[in-house]
N, C-alpha and C. Protein backbone atom coordinates (compact mmCIF):
# COMPACT_ATOMS: atom_id res chain seq x y z
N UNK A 1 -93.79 -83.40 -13.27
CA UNK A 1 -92.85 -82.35 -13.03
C UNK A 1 -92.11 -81.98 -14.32
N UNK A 2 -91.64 -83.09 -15.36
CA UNK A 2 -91.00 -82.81 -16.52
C UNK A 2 -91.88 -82.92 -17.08
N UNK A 3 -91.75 -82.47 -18.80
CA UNK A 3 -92.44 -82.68 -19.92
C UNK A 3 -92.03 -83.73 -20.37
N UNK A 4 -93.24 -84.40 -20.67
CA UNK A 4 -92.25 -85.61 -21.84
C UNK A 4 -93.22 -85.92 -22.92
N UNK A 5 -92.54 -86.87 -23.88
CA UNK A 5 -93.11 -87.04 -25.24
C UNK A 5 -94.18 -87.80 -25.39
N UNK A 6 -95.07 -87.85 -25.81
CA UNK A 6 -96.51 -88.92 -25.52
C UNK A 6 -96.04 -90.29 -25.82
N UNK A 7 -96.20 -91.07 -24.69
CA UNK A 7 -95.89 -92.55 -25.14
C UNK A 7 -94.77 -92.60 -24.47
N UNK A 8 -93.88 -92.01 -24.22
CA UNK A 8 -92.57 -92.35 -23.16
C UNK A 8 -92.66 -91.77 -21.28
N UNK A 9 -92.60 -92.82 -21.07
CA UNK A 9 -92.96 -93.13 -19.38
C UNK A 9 -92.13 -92.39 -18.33
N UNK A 10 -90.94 -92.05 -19.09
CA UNK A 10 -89.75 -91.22 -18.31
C UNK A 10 -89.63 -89.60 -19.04
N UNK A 11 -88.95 -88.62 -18.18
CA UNK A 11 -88.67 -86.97 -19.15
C UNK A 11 -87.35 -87.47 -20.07
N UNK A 12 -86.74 -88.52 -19.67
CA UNK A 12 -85.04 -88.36 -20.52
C UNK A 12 -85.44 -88.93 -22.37
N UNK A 13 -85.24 -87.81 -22.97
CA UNK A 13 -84.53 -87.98 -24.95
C UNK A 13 -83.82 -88.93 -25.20
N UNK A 14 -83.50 -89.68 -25.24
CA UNK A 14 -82.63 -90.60 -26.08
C UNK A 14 -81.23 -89.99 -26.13
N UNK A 15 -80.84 -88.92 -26.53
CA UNK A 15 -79.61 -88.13 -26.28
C UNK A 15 -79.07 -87.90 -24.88
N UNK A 16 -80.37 -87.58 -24.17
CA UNK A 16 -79.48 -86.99 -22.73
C UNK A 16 -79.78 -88.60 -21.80
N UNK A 17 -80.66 -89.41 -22.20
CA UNK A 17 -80.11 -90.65 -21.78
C UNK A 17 -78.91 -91.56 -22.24
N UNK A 18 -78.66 -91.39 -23.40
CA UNK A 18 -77.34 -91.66 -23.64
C UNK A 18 -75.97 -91.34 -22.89
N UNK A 19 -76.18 -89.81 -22.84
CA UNK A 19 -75.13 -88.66 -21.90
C UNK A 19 -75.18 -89.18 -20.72
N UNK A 20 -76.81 -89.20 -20.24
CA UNK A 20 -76.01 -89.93 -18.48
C UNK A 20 -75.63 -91.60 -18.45
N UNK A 21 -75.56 -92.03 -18.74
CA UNK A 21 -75.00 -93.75 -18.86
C UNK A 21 -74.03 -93.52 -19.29
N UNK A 22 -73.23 -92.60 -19.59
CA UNK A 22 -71.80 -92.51 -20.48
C UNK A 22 -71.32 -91.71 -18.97
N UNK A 23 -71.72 -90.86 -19.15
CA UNK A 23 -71.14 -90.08 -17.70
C UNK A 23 -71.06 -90.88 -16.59
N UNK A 24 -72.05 -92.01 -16.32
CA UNK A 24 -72.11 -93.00 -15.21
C UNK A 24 -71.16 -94.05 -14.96
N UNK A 25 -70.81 -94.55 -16.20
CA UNK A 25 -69.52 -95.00 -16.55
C UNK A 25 -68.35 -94.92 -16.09
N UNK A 26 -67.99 -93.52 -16.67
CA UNK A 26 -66.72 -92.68 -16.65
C UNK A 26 -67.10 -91.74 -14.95
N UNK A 27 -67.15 -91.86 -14.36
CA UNK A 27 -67.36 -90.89 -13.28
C UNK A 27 -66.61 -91.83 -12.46
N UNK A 28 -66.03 -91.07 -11.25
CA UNK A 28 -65.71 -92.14 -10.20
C UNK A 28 -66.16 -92.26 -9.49
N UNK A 29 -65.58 -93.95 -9.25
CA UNK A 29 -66.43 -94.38 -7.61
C UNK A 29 -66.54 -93.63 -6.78
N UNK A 30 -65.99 -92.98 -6.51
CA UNK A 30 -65.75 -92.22 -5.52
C UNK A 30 -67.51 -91.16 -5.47
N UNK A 31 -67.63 -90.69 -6.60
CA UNK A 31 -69.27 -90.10 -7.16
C UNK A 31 -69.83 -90.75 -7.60
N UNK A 32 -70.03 -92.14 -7.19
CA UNK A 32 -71.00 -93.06 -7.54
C UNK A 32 -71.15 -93.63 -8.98
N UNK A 33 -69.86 -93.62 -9.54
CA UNK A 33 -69.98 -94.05 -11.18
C UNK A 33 -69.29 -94.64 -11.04
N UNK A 34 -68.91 -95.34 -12.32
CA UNK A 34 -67.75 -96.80 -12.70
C UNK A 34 -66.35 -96.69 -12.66
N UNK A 35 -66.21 -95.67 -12.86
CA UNK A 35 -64.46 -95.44 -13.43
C UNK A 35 -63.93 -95.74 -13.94
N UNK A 36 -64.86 -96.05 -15.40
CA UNK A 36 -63.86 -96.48 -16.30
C UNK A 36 -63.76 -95.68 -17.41
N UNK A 37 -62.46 -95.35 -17.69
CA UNK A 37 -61.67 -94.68 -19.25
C UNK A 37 -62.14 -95.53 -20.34
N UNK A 38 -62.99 -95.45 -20.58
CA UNK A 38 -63.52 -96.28 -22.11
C UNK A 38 -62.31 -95.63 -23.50
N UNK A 39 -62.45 -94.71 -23.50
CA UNK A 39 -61.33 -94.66 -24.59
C UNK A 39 -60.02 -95.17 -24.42
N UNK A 40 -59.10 -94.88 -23.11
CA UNK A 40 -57.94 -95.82 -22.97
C UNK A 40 -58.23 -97.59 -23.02
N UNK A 41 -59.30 -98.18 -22.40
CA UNK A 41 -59.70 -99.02 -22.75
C UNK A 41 -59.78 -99.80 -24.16
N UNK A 42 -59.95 -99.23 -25.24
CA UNK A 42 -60.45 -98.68 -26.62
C UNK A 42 -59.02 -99.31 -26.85
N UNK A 43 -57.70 -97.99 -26.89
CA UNK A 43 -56.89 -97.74 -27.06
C UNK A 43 -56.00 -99.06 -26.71
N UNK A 44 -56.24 -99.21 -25.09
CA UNK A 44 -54.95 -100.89 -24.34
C UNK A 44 -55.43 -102.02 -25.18
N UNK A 45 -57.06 -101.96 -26.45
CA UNK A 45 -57.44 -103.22 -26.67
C UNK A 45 -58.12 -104.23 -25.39
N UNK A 46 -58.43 -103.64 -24.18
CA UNK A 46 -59.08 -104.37 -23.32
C UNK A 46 -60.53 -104.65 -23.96
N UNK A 47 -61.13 -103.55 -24.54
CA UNK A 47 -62.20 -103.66 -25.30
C UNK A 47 -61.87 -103.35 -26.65
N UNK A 48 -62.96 -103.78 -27.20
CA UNK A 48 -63.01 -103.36 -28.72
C UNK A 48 -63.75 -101.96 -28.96
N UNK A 49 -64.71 -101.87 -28.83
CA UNK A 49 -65.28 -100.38 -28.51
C UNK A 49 -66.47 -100.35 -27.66
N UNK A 50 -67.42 -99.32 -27.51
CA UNK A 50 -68.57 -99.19 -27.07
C UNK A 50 -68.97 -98.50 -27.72
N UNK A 51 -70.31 -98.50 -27.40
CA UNK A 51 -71.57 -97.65 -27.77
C UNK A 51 -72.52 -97.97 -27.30
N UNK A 52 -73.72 -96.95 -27.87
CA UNK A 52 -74.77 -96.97 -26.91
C UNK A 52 -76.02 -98.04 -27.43
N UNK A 53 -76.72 -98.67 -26.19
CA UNK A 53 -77.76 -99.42 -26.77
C UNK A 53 -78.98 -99.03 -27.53
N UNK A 54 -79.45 -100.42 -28.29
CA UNK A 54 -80.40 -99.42 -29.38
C UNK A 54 -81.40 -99.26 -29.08
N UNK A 55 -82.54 -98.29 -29.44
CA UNK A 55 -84.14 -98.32 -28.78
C UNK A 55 -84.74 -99.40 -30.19
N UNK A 56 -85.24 -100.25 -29.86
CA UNK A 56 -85.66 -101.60 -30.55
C UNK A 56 -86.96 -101.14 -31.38
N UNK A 57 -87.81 -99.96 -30.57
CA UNK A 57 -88.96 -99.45 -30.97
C UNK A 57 -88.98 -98.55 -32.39
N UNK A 58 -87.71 -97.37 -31.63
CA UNK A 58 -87.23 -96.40 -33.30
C UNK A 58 -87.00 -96.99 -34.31
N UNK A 59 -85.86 -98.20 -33.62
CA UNK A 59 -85.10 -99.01 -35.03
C UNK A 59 -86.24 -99.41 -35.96
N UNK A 60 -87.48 -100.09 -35.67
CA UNK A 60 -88.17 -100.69 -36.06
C UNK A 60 -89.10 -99.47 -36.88
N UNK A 61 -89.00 -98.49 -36.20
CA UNK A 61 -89.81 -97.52 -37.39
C UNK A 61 -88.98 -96.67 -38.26
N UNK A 62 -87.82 -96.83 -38.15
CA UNK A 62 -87.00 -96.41 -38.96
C UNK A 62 -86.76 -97.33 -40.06
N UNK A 63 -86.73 -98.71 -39.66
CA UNK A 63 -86.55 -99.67 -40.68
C UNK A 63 -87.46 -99.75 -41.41
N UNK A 64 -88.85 -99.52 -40.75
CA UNK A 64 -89.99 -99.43 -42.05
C UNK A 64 -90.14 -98.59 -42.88
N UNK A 65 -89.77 -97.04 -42.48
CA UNK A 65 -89.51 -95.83 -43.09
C UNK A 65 -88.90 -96.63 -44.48
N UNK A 66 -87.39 -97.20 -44.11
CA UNK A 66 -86.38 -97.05 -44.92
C UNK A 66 -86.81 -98.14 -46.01
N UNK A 67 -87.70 -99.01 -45.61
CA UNK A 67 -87.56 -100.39 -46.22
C UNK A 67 -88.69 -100.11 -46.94
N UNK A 68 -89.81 -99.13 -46.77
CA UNK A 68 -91.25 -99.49 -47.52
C UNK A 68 -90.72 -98.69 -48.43
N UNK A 69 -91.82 -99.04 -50.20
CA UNK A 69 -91.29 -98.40 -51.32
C UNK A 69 -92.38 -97.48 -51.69
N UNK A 70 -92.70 -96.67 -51.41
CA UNK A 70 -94.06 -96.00 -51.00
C UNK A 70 -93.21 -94.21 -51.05
């Protein structure tokens, strides 16, 4: 039904999977998300920060990109 990129099993980019796990978060229970204020969070020091998890696959071809002397 979606297009997707050869080699990835799902339609979601890396960007707009990022966007919904952030939105999923912050949404309320009430709409089926977490409810949590990550930035006031941030802010009270309950957390230190967030961000998003890494794709282990890119990193790794990015690191070769960066690391080979070629």
């Amino acid at each position: 039904m979606y297009w997707r990129p050869p080699g990835m099993d799902h339609p979601f980019r890396d960007l707009v999977r990022l966007k919904l796990i952030n939105l999923m978060l912050q949404a309320p229970a009430s709409e089926g998300g977490c409810g949590l204020a990550l930035r006031k969070l941030v802010v009270r020091k309950t957390i230190l920060a967030f961000y998003p998890l890494h794709n282990h696959e890119q990193l790794k071809t990015l690191y070769d990109k960066i690391m080979s002397w070629e």
